[in-house]
N, C-alpha and C. Protein backbone atom coordinates (compact mmCIF):
# COMPACT_ATOMS: atom_id res chain seq x y z
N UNK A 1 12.51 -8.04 3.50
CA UNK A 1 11.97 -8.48 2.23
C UNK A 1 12.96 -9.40 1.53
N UNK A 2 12.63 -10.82 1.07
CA UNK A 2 13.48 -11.70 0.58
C UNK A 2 13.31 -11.46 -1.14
N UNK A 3 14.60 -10.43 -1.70
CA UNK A 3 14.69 -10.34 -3.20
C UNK A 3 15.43 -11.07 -4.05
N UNK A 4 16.18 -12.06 -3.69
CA UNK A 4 16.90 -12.87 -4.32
C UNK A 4 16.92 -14.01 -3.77
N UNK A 5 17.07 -15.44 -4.58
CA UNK A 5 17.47 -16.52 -4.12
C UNK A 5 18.72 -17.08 -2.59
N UNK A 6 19.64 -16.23 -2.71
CA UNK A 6 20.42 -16.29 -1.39
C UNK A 6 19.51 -15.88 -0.08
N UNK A 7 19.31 -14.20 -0.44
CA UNK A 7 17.64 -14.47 0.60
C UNK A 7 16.80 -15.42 1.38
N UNK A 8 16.13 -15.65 0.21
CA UNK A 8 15.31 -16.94 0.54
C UNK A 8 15.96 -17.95 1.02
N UNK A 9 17.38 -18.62 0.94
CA UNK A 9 18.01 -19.58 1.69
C UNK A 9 18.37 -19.05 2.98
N UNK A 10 18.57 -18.01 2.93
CA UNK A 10 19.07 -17.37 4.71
C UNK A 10 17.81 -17.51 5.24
N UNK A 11 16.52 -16.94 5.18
CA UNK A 11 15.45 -16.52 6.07
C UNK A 11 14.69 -18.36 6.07
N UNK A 12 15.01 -19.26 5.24
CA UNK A 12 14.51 -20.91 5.83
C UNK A 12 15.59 -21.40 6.25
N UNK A 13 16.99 -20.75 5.77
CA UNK A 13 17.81 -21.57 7.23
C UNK A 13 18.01 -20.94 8.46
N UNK A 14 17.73 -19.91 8.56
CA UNK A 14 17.56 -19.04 10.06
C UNK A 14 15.96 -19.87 10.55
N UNK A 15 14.92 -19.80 10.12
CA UNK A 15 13.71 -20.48 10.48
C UNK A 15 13.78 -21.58 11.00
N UNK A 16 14.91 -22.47 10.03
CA UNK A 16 14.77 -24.13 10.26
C UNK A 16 15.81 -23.85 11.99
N UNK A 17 16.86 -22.99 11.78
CA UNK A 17 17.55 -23.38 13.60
C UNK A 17 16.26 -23.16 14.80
N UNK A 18 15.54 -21.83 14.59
CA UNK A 18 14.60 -22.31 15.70
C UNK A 18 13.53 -23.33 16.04
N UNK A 19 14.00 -24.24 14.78
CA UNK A 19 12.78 -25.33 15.11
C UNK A 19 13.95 -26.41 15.41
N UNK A 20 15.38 -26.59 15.66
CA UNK A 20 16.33 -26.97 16.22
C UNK A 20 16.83 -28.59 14.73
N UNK A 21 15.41 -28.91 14.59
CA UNK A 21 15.56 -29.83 13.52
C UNK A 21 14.83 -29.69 12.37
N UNK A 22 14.78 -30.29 11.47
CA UNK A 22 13.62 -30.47 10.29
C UNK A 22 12.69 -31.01 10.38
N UNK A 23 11.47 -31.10 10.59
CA UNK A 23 10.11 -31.98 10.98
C UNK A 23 10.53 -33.06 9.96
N UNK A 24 10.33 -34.39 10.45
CA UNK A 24 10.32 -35.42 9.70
C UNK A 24 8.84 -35.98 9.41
N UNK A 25 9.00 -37.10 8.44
CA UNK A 25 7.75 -37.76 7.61
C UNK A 25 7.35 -38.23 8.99
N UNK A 26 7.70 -38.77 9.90
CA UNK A 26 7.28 -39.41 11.31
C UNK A 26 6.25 -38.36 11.79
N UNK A 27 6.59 -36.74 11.67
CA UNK A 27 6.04 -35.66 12.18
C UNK A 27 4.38 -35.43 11.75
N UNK A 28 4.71 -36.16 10.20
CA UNK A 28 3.74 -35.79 9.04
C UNK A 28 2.69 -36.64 9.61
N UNK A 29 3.11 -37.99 9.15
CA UNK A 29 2.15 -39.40 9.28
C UNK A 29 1.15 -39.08 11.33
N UNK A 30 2.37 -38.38 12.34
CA UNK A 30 1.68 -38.63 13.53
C UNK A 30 0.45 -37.45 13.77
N UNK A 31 0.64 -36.68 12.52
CA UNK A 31 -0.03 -34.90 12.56
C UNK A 31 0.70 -34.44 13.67
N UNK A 32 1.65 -34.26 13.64
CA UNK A 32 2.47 -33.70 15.05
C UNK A 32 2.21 -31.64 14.56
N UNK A 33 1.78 -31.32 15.00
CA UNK A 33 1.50 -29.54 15.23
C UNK A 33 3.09 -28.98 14.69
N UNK A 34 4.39 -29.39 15.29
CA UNK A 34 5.72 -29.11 14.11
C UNK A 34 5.55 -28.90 12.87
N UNK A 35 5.21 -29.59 12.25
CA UNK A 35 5.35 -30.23 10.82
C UNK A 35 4.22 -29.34 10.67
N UNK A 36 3.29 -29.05 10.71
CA UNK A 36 2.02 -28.24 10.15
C UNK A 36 2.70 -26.72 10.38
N UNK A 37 3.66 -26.13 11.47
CA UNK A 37 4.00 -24.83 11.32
C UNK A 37 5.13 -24.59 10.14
N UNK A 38 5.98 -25.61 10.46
CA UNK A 38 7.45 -26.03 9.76
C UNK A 38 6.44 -24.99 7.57
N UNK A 39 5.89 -25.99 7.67
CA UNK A 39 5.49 -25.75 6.40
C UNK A 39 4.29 -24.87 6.08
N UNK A 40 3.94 -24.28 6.67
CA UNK A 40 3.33 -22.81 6.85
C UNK A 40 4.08 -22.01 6.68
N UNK A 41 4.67 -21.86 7.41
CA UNK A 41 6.57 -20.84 7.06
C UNK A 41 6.89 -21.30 6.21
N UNK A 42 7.28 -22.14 5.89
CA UNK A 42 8.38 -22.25 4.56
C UNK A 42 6.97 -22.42 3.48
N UNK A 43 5.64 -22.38 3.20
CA UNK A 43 4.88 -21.73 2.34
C UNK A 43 5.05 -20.33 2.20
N UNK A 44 4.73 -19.74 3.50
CA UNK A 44 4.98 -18.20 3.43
C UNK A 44 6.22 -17.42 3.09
N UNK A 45 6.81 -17.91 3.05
CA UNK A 45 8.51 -17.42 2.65
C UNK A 45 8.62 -17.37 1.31
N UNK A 46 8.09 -18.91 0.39
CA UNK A 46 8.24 -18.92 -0.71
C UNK A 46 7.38 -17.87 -1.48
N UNK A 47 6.37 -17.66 -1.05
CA UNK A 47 5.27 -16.38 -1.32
C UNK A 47 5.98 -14.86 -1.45
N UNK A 48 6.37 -14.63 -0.37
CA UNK A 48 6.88 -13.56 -0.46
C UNK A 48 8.04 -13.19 -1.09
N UNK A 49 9.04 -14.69 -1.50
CA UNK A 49 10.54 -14.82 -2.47
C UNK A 49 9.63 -14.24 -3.84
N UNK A 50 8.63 -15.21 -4.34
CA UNK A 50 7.72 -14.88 -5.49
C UNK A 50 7.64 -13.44 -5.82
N UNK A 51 6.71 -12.93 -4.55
CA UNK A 51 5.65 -11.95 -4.77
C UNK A 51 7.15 -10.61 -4.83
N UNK A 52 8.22 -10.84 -4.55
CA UNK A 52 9.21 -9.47 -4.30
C UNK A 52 10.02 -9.81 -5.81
N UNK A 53 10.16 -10.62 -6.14
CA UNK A 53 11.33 -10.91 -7.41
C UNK A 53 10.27 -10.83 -8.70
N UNK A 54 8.83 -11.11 -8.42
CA UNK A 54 8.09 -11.20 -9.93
C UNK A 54 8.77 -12.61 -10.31
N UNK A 55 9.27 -13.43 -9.92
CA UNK A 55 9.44 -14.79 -10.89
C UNK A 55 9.19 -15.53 -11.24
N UNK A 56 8.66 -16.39 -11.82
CA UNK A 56 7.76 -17.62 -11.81
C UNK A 56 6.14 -17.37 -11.28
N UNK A 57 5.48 -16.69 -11.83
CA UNK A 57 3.88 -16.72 -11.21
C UNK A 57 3.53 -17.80 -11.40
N UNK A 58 3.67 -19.21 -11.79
CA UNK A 58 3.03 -20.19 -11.63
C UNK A 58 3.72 -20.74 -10.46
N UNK A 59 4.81 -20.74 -10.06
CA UNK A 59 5.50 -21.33 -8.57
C UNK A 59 4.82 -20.22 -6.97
N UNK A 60 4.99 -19.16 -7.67
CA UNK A 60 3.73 -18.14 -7.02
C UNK A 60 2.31 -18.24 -6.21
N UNK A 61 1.89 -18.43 -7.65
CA UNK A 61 0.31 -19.58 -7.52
C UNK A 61 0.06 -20.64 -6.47
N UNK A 62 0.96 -21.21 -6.92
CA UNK A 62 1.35 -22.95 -6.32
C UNK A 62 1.08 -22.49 -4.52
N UNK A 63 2.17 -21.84 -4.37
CA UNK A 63 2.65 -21.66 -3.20
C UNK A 63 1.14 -20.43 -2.47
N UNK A 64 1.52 -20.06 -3.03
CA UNK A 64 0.02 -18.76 -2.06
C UNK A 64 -1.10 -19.85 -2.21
N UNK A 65 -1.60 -20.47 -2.86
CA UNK A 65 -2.41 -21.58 -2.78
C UNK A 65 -2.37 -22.41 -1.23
N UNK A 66 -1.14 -23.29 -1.30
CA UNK A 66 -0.69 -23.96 -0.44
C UNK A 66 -1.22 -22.75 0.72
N UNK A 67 -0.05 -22.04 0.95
CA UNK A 67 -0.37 -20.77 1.72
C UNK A 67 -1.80 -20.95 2.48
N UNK A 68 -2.51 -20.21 1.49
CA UNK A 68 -3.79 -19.70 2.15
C UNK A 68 -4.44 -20.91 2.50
N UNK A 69 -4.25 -22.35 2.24
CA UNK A 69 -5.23 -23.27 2.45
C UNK A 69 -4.48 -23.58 3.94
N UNK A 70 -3.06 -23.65 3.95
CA UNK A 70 -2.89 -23.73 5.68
C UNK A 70 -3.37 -22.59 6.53
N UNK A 71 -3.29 -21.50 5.88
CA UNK A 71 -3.84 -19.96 6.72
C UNK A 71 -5.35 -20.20 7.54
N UNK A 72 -6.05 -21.17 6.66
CA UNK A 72 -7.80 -21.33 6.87
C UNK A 72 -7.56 -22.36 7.68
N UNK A 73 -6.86 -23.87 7.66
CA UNK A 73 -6.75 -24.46 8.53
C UNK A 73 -6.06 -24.76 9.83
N UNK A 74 -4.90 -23.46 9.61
CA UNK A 74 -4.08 -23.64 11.09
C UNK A 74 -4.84 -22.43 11.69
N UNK A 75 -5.46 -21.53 11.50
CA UNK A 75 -5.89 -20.50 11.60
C UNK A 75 -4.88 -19.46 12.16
N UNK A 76 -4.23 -19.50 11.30
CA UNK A 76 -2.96 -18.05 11.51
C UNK A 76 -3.55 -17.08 10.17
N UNK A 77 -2.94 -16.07 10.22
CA UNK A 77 -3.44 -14.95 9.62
C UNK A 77 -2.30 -13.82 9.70
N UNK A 78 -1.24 -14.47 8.85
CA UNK A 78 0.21 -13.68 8.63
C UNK A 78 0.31 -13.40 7.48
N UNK A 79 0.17 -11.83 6.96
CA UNK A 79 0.69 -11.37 5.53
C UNK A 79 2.31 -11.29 5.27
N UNK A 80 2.40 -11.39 3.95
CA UNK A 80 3.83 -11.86 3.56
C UNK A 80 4.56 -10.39 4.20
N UNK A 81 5.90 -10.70 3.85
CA UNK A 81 6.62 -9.40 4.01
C UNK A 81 6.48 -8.82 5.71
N UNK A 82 6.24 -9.56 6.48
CA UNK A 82 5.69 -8.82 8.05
C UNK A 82 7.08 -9.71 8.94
N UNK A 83 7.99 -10.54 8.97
CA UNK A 83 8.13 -11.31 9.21
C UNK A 83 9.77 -11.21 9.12
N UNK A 84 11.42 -10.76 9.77
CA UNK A 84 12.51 -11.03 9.75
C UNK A 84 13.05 -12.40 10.20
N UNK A 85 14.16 -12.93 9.39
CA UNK A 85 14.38 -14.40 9.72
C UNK A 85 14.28 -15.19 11.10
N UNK A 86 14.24 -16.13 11.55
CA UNK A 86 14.21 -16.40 12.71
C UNK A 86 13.25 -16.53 13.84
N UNK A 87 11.68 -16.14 12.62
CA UNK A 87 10.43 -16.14 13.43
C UNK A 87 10.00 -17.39 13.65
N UNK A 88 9.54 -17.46 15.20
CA UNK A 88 8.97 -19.05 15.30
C UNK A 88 7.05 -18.97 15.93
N UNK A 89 6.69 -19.40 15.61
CA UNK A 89 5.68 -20.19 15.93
C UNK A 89 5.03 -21.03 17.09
N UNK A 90 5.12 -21.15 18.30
CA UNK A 90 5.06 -22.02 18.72
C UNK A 90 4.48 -23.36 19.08
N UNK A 91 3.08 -23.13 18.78
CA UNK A 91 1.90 -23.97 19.03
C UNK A 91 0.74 -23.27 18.46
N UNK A 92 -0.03 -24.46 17.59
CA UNK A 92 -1.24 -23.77 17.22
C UNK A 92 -2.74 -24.10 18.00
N UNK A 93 -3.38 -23.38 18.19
CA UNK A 93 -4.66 -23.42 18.76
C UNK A 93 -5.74 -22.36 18.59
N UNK A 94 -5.31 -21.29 19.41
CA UNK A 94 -6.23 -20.08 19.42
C UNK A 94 -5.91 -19.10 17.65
N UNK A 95 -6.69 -18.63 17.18
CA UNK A 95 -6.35 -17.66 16.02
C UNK A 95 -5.17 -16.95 16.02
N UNK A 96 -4.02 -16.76 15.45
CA UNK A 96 -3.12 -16.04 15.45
C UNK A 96 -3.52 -14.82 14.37
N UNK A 97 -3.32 -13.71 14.17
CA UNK A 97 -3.39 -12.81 13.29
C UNK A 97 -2.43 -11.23 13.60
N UNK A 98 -2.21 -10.75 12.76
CA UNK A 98 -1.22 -9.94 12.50
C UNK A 98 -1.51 -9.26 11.06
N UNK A 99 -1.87 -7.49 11.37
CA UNK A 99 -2.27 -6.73 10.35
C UNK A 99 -1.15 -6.61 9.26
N UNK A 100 -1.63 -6.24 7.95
CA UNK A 100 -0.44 -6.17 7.20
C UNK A 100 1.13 -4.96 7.26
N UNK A 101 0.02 -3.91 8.26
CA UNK A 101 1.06 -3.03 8.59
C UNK A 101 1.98 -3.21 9.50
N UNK A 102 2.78 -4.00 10.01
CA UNK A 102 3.66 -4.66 10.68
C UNK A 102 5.06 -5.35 10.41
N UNK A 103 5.83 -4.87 11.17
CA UNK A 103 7.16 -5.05 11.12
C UNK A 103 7.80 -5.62 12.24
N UNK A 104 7.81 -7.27 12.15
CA UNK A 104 8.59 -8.18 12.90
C UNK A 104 10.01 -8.31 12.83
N UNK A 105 11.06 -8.22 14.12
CA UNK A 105 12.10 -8.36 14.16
C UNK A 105 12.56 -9.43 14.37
N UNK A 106 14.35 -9.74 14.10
CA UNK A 106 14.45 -11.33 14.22
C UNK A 106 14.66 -11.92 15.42
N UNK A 107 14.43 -13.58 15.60
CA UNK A 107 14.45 -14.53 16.12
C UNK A 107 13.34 -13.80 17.35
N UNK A 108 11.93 -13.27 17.11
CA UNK A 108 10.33 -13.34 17.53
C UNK A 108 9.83 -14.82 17.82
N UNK A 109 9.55 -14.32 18.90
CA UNK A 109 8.15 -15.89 19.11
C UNK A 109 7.04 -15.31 19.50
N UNK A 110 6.27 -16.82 18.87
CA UNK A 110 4.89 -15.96 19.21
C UNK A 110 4.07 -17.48 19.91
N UNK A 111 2.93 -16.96 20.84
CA UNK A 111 2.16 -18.06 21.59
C UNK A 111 0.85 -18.04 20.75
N UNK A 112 0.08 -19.04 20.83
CA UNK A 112 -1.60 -19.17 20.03
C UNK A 112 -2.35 -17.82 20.62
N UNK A 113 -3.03 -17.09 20.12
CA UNK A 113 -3.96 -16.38 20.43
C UNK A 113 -3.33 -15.00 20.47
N UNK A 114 -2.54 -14.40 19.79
CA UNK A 114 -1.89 -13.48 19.85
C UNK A 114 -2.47 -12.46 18.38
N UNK A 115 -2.77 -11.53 18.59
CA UNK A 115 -3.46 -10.55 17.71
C UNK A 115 -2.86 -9.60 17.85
N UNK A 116 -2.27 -8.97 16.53
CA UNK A 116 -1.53 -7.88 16.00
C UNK A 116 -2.67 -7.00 15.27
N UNK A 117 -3.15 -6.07 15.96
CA UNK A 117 -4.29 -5.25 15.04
C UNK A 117 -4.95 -3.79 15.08
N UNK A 118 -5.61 -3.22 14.64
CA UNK A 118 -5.95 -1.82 15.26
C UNK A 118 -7.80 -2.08 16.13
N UNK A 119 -7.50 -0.94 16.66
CA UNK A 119 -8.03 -0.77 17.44
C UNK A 119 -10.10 -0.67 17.28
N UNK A 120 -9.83 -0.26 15.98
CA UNK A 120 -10.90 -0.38 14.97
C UNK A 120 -11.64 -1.10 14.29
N UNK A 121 -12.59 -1.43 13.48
CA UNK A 121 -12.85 -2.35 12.58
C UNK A 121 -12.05 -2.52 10.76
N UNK A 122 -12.12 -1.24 11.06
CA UNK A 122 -11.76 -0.65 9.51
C UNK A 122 -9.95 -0.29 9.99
N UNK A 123 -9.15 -0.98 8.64
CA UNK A 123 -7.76 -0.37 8.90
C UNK A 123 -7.47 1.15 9.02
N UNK A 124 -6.69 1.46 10.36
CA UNK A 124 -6.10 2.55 10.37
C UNK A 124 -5.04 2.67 10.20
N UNK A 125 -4.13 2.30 8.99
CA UNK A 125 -2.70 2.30 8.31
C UNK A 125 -1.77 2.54 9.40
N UNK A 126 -1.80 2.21 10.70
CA UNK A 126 -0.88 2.52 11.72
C UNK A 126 0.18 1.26 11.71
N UNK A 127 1.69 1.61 11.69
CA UNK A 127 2.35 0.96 12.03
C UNK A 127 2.64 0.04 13.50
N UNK A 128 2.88 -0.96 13.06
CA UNK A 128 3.43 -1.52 14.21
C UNK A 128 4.52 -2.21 14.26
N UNK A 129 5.66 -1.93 15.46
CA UNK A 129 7.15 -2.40 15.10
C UNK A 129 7.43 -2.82 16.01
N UNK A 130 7.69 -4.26 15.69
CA UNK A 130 8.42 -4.86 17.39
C UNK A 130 9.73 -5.03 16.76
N UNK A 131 10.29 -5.22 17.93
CA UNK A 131 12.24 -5.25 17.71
C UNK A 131 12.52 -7.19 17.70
N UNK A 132 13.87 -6.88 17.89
CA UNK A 132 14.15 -8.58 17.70
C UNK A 132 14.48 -8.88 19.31
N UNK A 133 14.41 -10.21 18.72
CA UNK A 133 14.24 -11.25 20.07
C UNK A 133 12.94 -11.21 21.22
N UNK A 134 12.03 -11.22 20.85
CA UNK A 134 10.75 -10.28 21.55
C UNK A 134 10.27 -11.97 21.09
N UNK A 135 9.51 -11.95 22.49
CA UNK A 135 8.54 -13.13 22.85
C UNK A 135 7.21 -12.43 23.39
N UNK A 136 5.85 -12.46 22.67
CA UNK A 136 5.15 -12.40 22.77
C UNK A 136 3.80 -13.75 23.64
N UNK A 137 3.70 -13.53 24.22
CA UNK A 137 2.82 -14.52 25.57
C UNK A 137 1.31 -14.58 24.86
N UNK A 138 0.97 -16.19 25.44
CA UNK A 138 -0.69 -16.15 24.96
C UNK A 138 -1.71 -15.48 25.44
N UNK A 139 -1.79 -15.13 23.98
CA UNK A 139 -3.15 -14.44 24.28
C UNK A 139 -2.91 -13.16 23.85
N UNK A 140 -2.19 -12.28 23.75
CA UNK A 140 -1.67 -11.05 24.06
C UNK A 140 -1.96 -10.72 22.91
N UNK A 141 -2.68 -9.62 23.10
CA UNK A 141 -3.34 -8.02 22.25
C UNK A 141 -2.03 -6.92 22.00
N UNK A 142 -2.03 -6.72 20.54
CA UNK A 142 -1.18 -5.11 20.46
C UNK A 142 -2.07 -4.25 19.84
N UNK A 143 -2.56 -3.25 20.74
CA UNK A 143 -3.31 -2.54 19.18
C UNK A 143 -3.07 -1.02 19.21
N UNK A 144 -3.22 -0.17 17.74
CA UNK A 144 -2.63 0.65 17.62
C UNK A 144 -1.32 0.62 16.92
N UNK A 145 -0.75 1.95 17.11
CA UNK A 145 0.28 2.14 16.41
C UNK A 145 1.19 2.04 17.56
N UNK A 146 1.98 1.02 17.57
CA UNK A 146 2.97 0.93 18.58
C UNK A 146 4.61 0.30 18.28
N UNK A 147 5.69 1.05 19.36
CA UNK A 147 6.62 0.65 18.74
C UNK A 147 7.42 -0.21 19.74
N UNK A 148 7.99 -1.22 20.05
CA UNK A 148 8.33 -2.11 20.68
C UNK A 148 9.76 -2.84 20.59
N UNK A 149 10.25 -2.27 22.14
CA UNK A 149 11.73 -2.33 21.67
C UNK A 149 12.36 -3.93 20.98
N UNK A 150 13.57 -4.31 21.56
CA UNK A 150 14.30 -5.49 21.51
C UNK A 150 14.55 -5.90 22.44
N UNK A 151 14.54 -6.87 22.63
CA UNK A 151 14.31 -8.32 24.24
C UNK A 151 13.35 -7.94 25.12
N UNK A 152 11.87 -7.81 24.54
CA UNK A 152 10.45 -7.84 25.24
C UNK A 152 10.25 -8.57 25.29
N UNK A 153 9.56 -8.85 26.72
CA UNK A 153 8.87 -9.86 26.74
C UNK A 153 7.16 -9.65 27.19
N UNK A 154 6.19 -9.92 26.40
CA UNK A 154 5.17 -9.50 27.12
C UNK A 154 4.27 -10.57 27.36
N UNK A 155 3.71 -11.01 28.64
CA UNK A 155 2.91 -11.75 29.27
C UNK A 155 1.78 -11.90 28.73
N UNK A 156 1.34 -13.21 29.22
CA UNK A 156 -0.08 -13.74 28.62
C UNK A 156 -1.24 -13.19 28.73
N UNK A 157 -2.19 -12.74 27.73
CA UNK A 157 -3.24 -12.35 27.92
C UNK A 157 -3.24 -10.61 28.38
N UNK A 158 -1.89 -10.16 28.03
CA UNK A 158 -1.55 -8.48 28.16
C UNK A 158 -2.41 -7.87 26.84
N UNK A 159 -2.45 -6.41 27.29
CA UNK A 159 -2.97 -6.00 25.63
C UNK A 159 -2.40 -4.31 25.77
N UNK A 160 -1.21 -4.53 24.80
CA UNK A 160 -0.58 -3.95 24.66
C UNK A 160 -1.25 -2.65 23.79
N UNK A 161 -1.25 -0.63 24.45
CA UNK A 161 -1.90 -0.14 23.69
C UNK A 161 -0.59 1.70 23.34
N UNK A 162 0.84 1.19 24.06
CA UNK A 162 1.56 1.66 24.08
C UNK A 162 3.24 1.33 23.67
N UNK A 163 3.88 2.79 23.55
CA UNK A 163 5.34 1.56 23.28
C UNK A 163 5.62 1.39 24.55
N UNK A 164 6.90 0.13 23.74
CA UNK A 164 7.52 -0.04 25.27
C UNK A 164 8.94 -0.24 24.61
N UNK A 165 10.13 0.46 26.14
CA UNK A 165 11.22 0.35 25.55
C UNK A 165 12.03 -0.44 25.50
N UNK A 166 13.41 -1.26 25.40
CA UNK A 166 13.99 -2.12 25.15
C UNK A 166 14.65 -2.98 26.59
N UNK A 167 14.52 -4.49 26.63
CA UNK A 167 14.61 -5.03 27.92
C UNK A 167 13.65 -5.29 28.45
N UNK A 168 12.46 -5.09 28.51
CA UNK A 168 11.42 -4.66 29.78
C UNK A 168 10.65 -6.36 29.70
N UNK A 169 9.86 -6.58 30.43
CA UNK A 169 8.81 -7.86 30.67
C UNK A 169 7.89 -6.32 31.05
N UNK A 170 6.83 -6.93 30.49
CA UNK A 170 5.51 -5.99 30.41
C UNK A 170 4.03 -7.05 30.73
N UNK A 171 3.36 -6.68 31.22
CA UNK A 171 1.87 -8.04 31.52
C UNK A 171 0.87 -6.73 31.98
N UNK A 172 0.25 -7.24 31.91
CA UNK A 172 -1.54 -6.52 32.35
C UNK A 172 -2.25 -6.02 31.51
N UNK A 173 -3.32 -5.48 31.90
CA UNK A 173 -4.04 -4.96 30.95
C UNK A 173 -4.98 -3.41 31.30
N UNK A 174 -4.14 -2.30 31.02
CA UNK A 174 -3.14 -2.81 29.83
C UNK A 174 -2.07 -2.27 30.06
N UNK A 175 -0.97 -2.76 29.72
CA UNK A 175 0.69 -3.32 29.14
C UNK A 175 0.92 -2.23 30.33
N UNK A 176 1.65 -2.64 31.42
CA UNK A 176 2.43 -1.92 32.44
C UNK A 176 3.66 -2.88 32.56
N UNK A 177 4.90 -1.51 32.62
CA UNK A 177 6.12 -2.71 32.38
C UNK A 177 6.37 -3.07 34.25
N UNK A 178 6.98 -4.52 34.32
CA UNK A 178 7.07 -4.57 35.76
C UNK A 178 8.32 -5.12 36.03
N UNK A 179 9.12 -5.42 34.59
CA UNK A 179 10.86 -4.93 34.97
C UNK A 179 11.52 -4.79 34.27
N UNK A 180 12.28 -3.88 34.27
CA UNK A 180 13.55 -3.18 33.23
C UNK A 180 14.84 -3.66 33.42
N UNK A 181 15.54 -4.04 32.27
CA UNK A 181 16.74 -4.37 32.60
C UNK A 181 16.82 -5.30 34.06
N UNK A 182 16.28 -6.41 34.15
CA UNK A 182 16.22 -7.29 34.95
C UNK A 182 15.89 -6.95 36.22
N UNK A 183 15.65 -5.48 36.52
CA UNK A 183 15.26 -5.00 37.60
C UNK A 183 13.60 -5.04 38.13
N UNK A 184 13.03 -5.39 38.87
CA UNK A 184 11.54 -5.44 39.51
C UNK A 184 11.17 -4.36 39.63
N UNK A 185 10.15 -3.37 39.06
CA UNK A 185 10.13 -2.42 39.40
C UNK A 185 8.96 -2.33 40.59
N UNK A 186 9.31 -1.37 41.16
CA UNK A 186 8.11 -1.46 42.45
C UNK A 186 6.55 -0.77 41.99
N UNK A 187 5.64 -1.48 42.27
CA UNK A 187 4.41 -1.36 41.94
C UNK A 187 3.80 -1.39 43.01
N UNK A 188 2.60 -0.38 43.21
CA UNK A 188 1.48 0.05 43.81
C UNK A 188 0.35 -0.71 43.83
């Protein structure tokens, strides 16, 4: 949760290294897909600096505005506060979404089409916790209450309905790990 101004400068300068540069006006003018995530994040950040400090509700406004009008057109679907510095984005296409009960660890990636959700229609207040450095693959389903170590990696189009522990590459459906600690595990 970003509660102070220093905050908020750590979690957009941790953001801005995984995008290696700053999207430039070149990015803007070509519609380059960068520049449309670049500032989705740094909308959503400022939202949640707002929405945790109470400061400025008209800079608030401004910004959840901004916010939600990229939310409808990039079609991501990330509530504030879900999110540790260093989260990237990679490409937009398929719907991204992610329930509000969720707890992202740092320097996460995520591929288009990736759904964070329960299993249900209606919320079932179940947590979900991935660890840091975790790359999530397109396409890939988590649902349920699940807890998910640090340096996962889970494959495209997996649908994750269990934990899994730390190290592992995980793919199928659903989520069978197929190596630990760099090891292959033997499968049937």
């Amino acid at each position: 949760m970003i509660e102070n101004r220093a905050g908020l400068k750590y979690y957009l300068s941790e953001d801005l290294k995984r995008f290696g540069e700053k999207p430039s006006i070149k990015d803007w003018f070509l519609k380059n897909e960068v520049w449309y995530i670049y500032k989705y994040q740094r909308h959503l950040r400022y939202v949640e600096y707002y929405k945790n400090t109470g400061k400025s509700k008209i800079l608030f406004f401004y910004h959840f505005l901004r916010y939600k009008r990229m939310c409808f057109r990039l079609k991501i679907d990330i509530k504030p506060n879900n999110m540790a510095p260093g989260f990237r984005i990679y490409h937009l296409g398929a719907l991204i979404r992610i329930k509000p009960n969720c707890k992202i660890g740092k320097n996460c990636s995520l591929m288009p089409g990736v759904v964070i959700g329960n299993k249900k229609l209606h919320s079932d207040y179940s947590w979900v916790n991935i660890g840091d450095n975790c790359y999530i693959g397109l396409g890939a389903k988590i649902f349920g209450e699940v807890t998910i170590g640090d340096n996962v990696i889970i494959g495209a189009n997996s649908v994750v309905t269990k934990n899994i522990s730390d190290n592992c590459v995980v793919a199928g459906i659903p989520a069978k790990v197929i190596k630990r600690n760099g090891k292959k595990l033997k499968t049937i």
